[in-house]
N, C-alpha and C. Protein backbone atom coordinates (compact mmCIF):
# COMPACT_ATOMS: atom_id res chain seq x y z
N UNK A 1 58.57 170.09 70.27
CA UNK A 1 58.23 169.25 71.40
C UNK A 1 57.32 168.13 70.93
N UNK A 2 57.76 166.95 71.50
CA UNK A 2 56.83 166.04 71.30
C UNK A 2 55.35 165.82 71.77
N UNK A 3 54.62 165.01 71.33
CA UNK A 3 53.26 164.87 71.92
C UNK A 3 53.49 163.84 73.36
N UNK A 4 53.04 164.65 74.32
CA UNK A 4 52.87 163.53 75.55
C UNK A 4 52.69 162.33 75.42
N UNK A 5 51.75 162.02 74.33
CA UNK A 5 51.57 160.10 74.51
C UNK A 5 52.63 159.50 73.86
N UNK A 6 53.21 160.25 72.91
CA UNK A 6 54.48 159.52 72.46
C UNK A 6 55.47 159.20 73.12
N UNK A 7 55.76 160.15 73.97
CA UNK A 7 56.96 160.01 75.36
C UNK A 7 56.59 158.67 76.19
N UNK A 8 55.32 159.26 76.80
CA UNK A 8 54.51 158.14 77.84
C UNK A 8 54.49 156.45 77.20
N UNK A 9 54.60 156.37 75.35
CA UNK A 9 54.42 155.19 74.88
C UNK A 9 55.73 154.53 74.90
N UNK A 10 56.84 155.38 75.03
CA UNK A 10 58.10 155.36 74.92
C UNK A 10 58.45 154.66 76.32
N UNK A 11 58.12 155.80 77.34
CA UNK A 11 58.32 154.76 78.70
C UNK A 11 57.90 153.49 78.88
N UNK A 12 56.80 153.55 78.50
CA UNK A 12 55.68 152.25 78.47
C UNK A 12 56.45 151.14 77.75
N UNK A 13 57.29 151.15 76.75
CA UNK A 13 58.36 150.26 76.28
C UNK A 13 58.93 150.13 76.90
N UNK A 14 59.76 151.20 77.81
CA UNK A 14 61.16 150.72 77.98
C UNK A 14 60.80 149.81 79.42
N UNK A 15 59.90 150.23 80.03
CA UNK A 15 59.33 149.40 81.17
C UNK A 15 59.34 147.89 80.91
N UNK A 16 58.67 147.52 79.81
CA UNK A 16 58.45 146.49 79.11
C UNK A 16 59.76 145.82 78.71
N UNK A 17 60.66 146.59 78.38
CA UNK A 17 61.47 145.71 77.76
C UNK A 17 62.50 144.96 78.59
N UNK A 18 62.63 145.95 79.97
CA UNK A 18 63.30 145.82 81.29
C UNK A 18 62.61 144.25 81.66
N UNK A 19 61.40 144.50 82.03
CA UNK A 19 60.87 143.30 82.88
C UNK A 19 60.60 142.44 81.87
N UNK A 20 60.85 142.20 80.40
CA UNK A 20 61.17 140.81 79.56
C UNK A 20 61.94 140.47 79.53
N UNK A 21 63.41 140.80 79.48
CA UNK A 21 64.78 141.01 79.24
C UNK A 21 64.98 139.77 79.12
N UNK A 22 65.31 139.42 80.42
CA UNK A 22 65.90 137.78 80.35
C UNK A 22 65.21 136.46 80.19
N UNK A 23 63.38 137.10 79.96
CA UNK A 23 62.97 136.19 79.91
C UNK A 23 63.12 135.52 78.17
N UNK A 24 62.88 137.17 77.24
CA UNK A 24 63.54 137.40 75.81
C UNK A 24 64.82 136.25 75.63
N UNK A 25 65.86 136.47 76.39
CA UNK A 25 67.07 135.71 76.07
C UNK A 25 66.68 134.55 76.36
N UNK A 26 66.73 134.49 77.37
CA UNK A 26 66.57 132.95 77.50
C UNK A 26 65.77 131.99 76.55
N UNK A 27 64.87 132.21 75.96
CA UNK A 27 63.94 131.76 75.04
C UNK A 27 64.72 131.95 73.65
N UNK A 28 65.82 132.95 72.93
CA UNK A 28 66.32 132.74 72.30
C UNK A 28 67.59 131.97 72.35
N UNK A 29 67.98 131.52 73.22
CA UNK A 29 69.28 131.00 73.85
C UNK A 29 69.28 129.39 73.42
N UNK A 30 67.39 129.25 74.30
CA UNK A 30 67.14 127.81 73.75
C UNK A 30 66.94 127.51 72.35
N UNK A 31 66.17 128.94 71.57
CA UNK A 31 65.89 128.41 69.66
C UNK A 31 67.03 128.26 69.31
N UNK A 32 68.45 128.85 69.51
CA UNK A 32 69.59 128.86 69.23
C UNK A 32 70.29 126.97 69.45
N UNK A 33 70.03 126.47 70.31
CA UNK A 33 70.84 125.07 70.64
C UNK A 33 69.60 124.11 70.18
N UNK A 34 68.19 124.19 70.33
CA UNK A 34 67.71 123.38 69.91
C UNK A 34 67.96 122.82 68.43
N UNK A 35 67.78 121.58 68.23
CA UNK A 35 68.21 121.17 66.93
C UNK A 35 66.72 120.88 65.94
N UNK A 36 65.37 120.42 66.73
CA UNK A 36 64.51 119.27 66.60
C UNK A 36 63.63 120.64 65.90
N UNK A 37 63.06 120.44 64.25
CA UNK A 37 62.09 121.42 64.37
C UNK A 37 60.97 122.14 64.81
N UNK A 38 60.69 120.96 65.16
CA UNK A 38 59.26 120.82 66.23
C UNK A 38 59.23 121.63 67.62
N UNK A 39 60.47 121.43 68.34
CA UNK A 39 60.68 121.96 69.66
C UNK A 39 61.20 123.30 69.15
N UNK A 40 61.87 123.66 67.95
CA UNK A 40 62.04 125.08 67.73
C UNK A 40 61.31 125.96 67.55
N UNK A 41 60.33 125.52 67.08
CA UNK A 41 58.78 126.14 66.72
C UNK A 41 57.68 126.47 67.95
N UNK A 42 58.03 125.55 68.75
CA UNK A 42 57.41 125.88 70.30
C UNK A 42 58.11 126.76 70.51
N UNK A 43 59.05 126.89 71.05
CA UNK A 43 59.66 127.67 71.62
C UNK A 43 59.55 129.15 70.33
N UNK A 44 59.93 129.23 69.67
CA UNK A 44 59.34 130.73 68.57
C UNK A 44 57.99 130.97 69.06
N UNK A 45 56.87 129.92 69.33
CA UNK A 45 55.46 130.29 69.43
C UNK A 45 55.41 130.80 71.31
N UNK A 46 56.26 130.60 72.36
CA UNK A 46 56.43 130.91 73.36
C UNK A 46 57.02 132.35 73.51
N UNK A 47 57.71 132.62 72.24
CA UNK A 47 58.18 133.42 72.50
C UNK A 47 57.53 134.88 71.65
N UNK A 48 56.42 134.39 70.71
CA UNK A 48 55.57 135.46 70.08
C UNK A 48 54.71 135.95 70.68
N UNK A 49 54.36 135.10 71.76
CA UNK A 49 53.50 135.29 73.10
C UNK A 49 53.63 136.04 73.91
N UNK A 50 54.84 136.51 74.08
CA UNK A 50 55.09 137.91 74.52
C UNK A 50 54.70 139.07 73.50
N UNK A 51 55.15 140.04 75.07
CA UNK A 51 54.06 141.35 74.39
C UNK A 51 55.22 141.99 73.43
N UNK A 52 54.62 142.80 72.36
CA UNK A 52 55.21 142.81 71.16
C UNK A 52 56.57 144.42 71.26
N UNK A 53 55.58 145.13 72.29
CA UNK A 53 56.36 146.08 72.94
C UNK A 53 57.50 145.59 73.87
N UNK A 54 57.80 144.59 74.16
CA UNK A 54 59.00 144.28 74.77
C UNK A 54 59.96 143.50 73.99
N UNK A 55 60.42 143.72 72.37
CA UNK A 55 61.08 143.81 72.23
C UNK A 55 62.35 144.68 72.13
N UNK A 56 63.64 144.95 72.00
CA UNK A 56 64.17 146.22 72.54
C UNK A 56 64.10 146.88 70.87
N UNK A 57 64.30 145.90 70.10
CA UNK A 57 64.23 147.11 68.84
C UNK A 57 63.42 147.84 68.47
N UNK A 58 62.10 148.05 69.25
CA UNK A 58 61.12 148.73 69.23
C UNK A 58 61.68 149.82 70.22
N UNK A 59 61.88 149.89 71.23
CA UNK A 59 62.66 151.15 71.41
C UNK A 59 63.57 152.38 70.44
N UNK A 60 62.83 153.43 70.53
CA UNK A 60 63.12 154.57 69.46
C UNK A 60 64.05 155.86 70.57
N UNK A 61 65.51 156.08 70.61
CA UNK A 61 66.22 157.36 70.99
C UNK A 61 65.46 158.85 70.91
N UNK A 62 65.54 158.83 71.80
CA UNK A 62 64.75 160.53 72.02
C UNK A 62 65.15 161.50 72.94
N UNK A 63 65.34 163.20 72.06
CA UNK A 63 65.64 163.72 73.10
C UNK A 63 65.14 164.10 74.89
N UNK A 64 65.98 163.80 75.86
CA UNK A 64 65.75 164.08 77.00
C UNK A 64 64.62 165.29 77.65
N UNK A 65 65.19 166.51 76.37
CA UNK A 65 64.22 167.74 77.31
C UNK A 65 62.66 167.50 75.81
N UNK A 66 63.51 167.67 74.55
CA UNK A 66 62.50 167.97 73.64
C UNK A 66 61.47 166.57 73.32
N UNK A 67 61.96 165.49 73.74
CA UNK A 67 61.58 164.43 73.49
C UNK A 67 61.55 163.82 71.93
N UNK A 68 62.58 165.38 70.85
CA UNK A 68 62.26 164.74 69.88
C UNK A 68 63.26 163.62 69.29
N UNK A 69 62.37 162.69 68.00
CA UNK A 69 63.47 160.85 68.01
C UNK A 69 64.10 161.36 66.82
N UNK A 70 64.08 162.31 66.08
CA UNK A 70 65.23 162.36 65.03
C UNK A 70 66.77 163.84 65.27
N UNK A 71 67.33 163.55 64.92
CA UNK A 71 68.42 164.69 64.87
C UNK A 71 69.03 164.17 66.59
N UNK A 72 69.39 162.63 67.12
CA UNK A 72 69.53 162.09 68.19
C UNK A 72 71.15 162.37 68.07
N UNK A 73 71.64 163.02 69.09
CA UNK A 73 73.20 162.52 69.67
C UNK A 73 73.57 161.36 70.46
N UNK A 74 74.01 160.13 70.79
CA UNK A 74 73.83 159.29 71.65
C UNK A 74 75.04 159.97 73.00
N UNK A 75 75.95 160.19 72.38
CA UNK A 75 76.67 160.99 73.48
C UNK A 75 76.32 162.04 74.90
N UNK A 76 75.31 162.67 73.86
CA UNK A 76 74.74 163.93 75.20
C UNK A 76 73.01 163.45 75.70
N UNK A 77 72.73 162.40 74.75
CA UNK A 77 71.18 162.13 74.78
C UNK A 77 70.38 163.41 74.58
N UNK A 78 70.91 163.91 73.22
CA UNK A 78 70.18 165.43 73.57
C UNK A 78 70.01 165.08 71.28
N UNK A 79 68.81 166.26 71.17
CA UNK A 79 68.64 166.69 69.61
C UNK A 79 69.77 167.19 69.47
N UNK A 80 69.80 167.62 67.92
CA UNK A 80 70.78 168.36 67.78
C UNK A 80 70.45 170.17 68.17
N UNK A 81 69.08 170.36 68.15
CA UNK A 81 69.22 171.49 68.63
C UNK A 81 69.43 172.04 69.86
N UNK A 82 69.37 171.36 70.96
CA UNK A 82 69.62 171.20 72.02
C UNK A 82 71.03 171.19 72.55
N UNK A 83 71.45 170.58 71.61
CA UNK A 83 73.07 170.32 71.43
C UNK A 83 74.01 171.89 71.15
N UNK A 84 72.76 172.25 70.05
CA UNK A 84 73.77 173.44 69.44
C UNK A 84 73.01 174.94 70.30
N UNK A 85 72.12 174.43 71.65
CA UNK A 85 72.11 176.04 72.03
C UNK A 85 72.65 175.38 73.82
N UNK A 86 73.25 174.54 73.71
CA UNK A 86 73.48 173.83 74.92
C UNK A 86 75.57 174.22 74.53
N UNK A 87 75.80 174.50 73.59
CA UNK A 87 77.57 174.48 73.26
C UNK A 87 77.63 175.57 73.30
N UNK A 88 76.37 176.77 72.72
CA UNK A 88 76.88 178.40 72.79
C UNK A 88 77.02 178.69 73.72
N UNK A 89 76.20 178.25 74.53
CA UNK A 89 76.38 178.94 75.78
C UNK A 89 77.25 178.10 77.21
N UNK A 90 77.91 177.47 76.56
CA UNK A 90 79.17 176.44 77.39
C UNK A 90 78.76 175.56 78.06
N UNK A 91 77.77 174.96 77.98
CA UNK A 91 76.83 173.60 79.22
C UNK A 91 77.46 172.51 79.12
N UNK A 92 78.07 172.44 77.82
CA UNK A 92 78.60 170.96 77.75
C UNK A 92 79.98 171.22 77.57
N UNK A 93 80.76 170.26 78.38
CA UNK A 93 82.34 170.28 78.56
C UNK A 93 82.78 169.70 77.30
N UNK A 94 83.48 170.34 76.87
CA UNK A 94 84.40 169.99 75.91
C UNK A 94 84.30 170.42 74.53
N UNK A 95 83.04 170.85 74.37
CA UNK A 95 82.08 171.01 73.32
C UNK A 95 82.49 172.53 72.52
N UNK A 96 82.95 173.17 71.55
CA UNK A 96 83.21 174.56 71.23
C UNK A 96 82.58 174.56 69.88
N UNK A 97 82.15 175.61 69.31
CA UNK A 97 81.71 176.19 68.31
C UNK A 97 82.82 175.71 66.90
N UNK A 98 83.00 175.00 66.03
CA UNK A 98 83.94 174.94 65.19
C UNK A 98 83.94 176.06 64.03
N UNK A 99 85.33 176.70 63.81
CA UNK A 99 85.49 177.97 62.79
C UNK A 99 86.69 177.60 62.12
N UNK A 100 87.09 178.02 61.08
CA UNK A 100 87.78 177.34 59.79
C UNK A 100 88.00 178.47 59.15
């Protein structure tokens, strides 16, 4: 299990990244067509000015119950251990034990 503030820092991003979103694009939309270096550089410095947590690649995948960010399925949003006591016991459709 994860540590509470890690989860809570986790929300605390994704909050962040929601209510920058379009302000994010849009500001790259313009560095993208501007030509003039000068006005590209404003606009980069407008846009470092935001908070550093609302970018989305700072967002880290984590499991749902365990909260933990490595051994991630994106399919079930689950660890893998979660995964593998969530298939023994049939929770997830489709999902079977593989034998060879």
């Amino acid at each position: 299990m994860s540590k509470k503030a890690l989860i809570e820092r986790q929300k605390k991003r994704e909050l962040l990244v929601n209510k920058y979103f379009v302000q994010r694009q849009n500001l790259k939309k313009q560095i993208k067509k501007e030509g003039r270096f000068s006005a590209k550089f404003q606009l980069q410095q407008k846009l470092q000015k935001l908070p550093r947590d609302s970018s989305y690649i700072r967002l880290h995948n984590r499991c749902l119950f365990s909260g933990r960010p490595k051994g991630f399925f994106r399919d079930f949003q689950l660890s893998r251990h979660f995964i593998r006591e969530m298939a023994l016991l049939g929770l997830l459709p489709g999902v079977k034990k593989a034998s060879w």
